[in-house]
N, C-alpha and C. Protein backbone atom coordinates (compact mmCIF):
# COMPACT_ATOMS: atom_id res chain seq x y z
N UNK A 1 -10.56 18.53 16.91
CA UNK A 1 -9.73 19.37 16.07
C UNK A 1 -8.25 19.05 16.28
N UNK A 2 -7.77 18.81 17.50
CA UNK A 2 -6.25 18.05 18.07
C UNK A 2 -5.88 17.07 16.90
N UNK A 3 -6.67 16.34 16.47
CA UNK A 3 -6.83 15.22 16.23
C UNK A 3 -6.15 15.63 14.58
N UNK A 4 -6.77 16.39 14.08
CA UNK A 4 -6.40 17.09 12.47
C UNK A 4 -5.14 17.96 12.18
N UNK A 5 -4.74 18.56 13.46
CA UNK A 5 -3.78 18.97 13.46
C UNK A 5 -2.47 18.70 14.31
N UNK A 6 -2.45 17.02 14.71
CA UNK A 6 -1.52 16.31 14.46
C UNK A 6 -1.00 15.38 13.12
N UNK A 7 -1.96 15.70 12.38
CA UNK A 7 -1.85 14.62 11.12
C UNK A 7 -0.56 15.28 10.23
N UNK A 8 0.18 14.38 9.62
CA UNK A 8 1.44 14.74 8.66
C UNK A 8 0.81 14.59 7.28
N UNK A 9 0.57 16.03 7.62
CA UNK A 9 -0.08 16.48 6.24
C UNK A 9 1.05 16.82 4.92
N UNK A 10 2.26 16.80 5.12
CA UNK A 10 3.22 16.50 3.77
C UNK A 10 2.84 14.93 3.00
N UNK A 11 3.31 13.48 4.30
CA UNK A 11 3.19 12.72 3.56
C UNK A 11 1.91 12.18 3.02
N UNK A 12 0.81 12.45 3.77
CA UNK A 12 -0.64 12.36 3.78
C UNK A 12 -0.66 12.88 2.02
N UNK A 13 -0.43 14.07 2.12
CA UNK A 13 -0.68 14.38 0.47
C UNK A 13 0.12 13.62 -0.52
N UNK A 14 1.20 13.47 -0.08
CA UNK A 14 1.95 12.47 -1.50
C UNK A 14 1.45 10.97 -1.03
N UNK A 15 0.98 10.93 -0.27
CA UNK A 15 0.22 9.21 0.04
C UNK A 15 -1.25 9.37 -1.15
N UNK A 16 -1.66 10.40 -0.87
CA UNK A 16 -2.91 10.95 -1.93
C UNK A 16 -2.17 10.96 -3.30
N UNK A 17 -1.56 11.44 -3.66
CA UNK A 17 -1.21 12.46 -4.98
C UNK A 17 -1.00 10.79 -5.74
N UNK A 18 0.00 10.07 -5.21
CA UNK A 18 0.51 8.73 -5.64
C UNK A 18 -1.19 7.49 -6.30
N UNK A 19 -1.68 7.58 -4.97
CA UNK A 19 -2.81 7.30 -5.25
C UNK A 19 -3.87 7.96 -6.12
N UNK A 20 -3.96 8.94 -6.11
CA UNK A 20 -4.78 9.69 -7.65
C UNK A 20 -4.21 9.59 -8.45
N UNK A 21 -2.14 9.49 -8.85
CA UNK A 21 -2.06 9.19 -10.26
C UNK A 21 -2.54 7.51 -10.63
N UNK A 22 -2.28 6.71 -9.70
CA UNK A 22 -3.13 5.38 -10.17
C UNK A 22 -4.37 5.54 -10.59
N UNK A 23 -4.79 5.32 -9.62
CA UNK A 23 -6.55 6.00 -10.15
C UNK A 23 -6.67 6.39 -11.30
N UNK A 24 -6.07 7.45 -11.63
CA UNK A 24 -6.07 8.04 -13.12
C UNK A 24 -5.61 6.98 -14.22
N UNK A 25 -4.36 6.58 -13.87
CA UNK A 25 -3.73 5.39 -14.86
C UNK A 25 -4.79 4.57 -15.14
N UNK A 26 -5.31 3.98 -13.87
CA UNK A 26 -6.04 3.10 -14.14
C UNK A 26 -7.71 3.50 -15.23
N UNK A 27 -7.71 4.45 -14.53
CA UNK A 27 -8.98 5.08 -15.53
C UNK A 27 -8.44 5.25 -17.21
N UNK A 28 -7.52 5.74 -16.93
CA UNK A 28 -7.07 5.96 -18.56
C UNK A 28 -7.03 4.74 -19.30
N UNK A 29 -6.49 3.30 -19.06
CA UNK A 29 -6.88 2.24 -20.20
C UNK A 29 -8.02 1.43 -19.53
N UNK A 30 -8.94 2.26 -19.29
CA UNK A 30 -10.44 1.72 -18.74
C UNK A 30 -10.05 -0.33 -18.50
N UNK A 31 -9.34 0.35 -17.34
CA UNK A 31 -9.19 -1.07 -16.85
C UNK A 31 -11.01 -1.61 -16.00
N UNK A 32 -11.11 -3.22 -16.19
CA UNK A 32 -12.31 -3.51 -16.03
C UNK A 32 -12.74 -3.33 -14.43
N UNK A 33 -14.02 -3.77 -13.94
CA UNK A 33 -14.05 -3.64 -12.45
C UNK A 33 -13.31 -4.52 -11.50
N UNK A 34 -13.09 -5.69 -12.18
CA UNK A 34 -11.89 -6.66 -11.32
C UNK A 34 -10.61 -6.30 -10.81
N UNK A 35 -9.96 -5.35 -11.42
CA UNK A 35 -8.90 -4.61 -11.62
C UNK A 35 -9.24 -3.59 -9.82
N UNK A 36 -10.15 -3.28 -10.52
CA UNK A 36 -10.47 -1.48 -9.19
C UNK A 36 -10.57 -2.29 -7.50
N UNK A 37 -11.33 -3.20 -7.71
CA UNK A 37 -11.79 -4.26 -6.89
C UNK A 37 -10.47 -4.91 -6.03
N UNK A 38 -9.42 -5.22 -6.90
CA UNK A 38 -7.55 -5.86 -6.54
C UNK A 38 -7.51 -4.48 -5.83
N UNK A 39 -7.61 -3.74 -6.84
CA UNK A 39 -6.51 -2.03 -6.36
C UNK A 39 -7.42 -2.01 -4.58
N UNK A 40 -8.44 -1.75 -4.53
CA UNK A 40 -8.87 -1.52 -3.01
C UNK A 40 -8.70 -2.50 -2.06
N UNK A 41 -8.73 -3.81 -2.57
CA UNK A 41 -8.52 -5.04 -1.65
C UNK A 41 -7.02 -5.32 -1.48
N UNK A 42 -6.05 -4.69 -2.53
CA UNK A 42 -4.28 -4.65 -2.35
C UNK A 42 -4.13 -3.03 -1.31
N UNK A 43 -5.10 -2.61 -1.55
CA UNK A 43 -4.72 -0.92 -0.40
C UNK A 43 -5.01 -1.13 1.15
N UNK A 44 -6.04 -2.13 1.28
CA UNK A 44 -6.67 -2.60 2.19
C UNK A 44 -5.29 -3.18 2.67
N UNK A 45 -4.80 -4.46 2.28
CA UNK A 45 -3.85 -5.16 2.60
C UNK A 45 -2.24 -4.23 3.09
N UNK A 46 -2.29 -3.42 2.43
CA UNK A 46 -1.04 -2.96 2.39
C UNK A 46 -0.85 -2.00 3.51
N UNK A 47 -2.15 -1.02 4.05
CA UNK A 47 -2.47 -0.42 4.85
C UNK A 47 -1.92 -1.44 6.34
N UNK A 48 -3.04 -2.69 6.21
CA UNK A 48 -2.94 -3.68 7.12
C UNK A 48 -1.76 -4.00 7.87
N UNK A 49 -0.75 -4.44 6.65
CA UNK A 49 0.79 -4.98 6.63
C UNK A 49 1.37 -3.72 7.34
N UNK A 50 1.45 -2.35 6.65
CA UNK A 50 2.46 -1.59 7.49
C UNK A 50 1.58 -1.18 8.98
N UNK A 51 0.50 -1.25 9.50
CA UNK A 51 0.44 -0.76 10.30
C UNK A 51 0.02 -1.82 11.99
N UNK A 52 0.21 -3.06 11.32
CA UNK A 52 0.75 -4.26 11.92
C UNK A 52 1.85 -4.34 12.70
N UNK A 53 1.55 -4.50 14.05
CA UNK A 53 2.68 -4.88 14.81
C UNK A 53 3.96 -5.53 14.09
N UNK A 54 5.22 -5.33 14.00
CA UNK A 54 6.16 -6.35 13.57
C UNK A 54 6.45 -7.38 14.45
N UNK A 55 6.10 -7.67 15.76
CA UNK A 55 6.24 -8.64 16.60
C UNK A 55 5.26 -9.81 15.74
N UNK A 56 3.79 -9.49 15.82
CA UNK A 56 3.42 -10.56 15.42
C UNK A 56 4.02 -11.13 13.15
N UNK A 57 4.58 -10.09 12.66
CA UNK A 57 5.08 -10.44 11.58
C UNK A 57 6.58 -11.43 11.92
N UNK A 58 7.28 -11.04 12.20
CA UNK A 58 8.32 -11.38 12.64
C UNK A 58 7.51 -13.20 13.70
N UNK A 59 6.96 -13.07 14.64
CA UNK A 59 6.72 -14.45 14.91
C UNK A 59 6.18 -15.65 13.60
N UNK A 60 5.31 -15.10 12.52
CA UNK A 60 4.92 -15.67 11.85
C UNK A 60 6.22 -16.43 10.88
N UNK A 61 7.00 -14.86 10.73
CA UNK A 61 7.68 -15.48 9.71
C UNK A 61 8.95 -16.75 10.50
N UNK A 62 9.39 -16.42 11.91
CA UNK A 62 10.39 -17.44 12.58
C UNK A 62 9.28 -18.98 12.39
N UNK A 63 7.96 -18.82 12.65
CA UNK A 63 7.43 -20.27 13.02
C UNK A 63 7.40 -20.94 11.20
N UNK A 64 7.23 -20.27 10.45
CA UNK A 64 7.02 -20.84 8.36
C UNK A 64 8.43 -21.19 8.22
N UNK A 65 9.30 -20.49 8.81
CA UNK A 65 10.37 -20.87 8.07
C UNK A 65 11.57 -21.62 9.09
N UNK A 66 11.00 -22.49 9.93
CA UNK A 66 11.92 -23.51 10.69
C UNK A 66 12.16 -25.04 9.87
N UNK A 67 10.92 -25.09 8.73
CA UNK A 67 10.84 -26.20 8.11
C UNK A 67 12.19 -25.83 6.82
N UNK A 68 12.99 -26.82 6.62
CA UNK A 68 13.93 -26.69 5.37
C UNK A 68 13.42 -26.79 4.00
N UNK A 69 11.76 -26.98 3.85
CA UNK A 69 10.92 -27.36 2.91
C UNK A 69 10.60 -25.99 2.91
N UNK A 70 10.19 -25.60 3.59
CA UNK A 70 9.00 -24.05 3.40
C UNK A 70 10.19 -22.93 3.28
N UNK A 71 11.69 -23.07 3.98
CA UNK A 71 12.13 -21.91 3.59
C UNK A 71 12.31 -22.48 2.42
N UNK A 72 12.74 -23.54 1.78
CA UNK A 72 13.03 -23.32 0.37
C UNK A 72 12.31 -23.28 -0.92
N UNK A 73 10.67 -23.37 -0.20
CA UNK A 73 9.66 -22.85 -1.23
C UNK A 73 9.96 -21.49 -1.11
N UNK A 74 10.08 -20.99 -0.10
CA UNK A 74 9.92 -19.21 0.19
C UNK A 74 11.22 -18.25 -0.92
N UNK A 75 12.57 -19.38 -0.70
CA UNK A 75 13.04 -18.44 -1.45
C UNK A 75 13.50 -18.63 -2.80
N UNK A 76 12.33 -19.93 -3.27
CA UNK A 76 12.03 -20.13 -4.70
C UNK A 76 11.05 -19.21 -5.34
N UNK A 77 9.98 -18.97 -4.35
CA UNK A 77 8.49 -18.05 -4.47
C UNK A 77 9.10 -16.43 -4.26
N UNK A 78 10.07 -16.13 -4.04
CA UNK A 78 10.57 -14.82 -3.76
C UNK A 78 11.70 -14.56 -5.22
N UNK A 79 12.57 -15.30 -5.20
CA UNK A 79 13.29 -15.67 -7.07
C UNK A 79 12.08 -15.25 -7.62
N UNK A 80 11.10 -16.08 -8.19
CA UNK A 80 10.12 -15.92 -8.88
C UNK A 80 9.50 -14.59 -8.78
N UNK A 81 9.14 -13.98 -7.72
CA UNK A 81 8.31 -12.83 -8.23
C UNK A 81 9.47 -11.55 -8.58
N UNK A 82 10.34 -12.04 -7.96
CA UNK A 82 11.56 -10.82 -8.24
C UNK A 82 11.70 -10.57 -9.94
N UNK A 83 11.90 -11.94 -10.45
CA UNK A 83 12.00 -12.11 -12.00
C UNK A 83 10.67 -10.99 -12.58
N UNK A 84 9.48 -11.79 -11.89
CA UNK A 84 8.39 -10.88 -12.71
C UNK A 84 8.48 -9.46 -12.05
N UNK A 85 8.61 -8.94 -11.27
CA UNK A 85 9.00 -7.52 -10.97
C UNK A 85 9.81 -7.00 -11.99
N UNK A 86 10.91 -7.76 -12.18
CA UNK A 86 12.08 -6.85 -12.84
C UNK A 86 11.13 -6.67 -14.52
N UNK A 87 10.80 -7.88 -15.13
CA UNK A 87 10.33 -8.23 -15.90
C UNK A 87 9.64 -7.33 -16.38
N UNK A 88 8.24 -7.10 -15.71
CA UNK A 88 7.33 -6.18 -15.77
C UNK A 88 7.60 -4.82 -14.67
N UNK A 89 8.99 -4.27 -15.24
CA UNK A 89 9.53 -2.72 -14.25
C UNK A 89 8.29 -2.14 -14.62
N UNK A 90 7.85 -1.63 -15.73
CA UNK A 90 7.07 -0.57 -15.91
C UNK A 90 5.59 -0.80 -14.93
N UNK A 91 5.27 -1.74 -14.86
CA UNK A 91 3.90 -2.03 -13.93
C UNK A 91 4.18 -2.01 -12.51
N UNK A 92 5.31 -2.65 -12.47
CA UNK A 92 5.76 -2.62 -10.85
C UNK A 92 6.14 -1.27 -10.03
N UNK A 93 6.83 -0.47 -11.00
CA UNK A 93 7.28 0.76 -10.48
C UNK A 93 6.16 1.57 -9.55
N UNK A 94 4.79 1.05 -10.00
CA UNK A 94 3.51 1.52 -9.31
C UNK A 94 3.58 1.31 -8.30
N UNK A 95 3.75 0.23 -8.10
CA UNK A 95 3.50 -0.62 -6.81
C UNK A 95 4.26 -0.12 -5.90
N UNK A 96 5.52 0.13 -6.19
CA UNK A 96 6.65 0.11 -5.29
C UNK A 96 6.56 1.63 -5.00
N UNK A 97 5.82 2.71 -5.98
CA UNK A 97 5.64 4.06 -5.47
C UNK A 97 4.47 3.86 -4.46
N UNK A 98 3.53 3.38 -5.01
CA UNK A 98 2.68 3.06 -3.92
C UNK A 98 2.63 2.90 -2.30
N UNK A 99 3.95 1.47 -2.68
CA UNK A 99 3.90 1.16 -1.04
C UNK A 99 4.94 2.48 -0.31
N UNK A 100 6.53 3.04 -1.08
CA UNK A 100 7.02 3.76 -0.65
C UNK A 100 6.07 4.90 -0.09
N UNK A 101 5.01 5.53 -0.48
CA UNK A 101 4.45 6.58 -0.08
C UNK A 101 3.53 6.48 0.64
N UNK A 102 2.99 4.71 1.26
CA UNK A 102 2.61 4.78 2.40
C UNK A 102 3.29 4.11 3.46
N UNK A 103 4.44 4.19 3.62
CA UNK A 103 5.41 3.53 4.20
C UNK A 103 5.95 4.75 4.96
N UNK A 104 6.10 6.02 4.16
CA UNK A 104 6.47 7.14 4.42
C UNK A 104 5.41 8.03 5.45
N UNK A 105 3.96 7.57 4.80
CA UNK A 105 2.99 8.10 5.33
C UNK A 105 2.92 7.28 6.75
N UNK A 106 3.41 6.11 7.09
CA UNK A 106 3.25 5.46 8.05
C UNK A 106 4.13 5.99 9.12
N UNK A 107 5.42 6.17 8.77
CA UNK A 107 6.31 6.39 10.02
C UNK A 107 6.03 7.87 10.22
N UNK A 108 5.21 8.46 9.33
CA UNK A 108 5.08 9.71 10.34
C UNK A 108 4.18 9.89 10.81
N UNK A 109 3.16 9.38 10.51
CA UNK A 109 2.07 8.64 11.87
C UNK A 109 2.57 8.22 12.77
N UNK A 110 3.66 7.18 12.75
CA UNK A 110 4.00 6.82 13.82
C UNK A 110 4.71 7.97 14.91
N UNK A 111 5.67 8.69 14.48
CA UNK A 111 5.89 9.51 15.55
C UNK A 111 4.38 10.33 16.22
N UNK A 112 3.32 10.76 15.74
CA UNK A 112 2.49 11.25 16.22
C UNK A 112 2.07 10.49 17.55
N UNK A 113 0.32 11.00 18.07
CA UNK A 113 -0.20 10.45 18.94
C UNK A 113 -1.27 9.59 18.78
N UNK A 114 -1.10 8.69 17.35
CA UNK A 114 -2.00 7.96 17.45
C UNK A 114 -1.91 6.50 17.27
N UNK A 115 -2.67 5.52 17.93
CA UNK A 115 -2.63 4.34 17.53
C UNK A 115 -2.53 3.48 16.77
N UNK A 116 -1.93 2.51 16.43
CA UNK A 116 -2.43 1.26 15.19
C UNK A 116 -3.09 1.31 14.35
N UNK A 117 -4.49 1.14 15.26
CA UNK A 117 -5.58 0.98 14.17
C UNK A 117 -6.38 2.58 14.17
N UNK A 118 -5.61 3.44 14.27
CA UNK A 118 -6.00 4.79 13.91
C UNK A 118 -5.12 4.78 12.42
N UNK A 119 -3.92 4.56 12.66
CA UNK A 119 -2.76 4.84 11.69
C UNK A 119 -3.29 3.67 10.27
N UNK A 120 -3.73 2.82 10.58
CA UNK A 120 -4.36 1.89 9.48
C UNK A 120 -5.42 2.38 9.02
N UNK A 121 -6.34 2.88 9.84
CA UNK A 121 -7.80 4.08 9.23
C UNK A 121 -7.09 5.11 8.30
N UNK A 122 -6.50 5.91 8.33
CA UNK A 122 -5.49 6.75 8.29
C UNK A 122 -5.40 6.74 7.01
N UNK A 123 -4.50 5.76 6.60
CA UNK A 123 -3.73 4.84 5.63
C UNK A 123 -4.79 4.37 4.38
N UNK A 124 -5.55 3.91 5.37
CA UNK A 124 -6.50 3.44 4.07
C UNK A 124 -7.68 4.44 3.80
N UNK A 125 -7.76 4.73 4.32
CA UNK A 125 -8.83 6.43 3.89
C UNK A 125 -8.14 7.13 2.80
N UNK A 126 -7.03 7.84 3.34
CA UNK A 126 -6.32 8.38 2.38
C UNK A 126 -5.78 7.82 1.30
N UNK A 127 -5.65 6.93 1.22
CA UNK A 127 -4.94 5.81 -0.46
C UNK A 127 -6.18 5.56 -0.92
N UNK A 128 -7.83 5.02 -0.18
CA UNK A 128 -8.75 5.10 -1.27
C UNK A 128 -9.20 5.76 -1.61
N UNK A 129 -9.57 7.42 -1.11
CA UNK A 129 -9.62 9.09 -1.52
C UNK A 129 -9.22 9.28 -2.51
N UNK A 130 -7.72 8.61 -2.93
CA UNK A 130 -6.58 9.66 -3.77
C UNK A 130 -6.89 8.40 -4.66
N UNK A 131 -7.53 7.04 -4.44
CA UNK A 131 -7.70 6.00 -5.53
C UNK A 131 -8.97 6.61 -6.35
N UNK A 132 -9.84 6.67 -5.59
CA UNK A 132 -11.42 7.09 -5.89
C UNK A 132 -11.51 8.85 -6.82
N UNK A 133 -10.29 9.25 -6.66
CA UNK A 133 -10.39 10.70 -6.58
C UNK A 133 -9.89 10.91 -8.49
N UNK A 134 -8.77 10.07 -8.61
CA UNK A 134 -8.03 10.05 -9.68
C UNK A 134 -9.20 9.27 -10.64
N UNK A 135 -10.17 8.21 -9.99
CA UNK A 135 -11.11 7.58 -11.10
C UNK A 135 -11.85 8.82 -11.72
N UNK A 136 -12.20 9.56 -10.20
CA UNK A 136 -13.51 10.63 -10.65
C UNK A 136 -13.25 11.36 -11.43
N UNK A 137 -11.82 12.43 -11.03
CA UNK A 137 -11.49 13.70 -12.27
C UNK A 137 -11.39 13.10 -13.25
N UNK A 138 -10.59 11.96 -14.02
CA UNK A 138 -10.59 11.19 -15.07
C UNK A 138 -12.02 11.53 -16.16
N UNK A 139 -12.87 10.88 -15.21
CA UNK A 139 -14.35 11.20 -16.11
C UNK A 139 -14.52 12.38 -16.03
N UNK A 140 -14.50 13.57 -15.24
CA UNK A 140 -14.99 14.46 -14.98
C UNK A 140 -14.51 15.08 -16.60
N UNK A 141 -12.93 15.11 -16.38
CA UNK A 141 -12.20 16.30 -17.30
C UNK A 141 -11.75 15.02 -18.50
């Protein structure tokens, strides 16, 4: 019971709420199953990324980018998606609510008492709940 009532249940719910309006979006132009399939395997990932040590991010990124070749693919490949971000604001704006509200949901996990890969369970429970949740009422109502 300790365990439930350390949880930051403010951002926990807008980590949900964010994730059920996708869900819903996505239900509403009956996007196909390939689509739902990205959305859980990008929640998966994203969960992953914030609740990842930054030591080992930070080593990865010093050892890719000592080559004068790879940083300057990197900040040709970073130009590029910026363009399609701006490009496509209206699709992206998802994304970027997305990650903001588990980014939010993350650091206040982090002050709590729990681990990593508690805070990544966490993370991804709750974003596929509020993913799964927004498909269901969709059909329901």
């Amino acid at each position: 019971m300790l365990f439930f009532k350390n949880l930051p249940r403010l951002s926990l719910l807008l980590l949900a709420l964010t994730y059920f309006n996708f869900g819903w979006r996505l239900a509403t132009t009956q996007s196909p199953l390939w689509v739902w399939v990205l959305s859980v395997i990008l929640t998966f990932l994203m969960a992953e990324a914030l609740a990842a040590p930054w030591s080992i991010i930070r080593t990865f990124s010093v050892r890719w980018l000592k080559s004068d070749y790879r940083t300057f693919f990197t900040v040709m490949s970073g130009a590029f998606f910026l363009v399609v971000f701006l490009s496509w604001l209206h699709i992206s704006a998802y994304g970027l609510a997305l990650f903001v509200s588990a980014a939010m949901a993350r650091l206040d996990l982090q002050t709590g008492p729990f681990r990593p890969w508690q805070d990544f369970l966490i993370l991804f429970v709750v974003a596929t709940l509020g993913l799964s949740l927004g498909w269901g009422l969709y059909f329901i109502f």
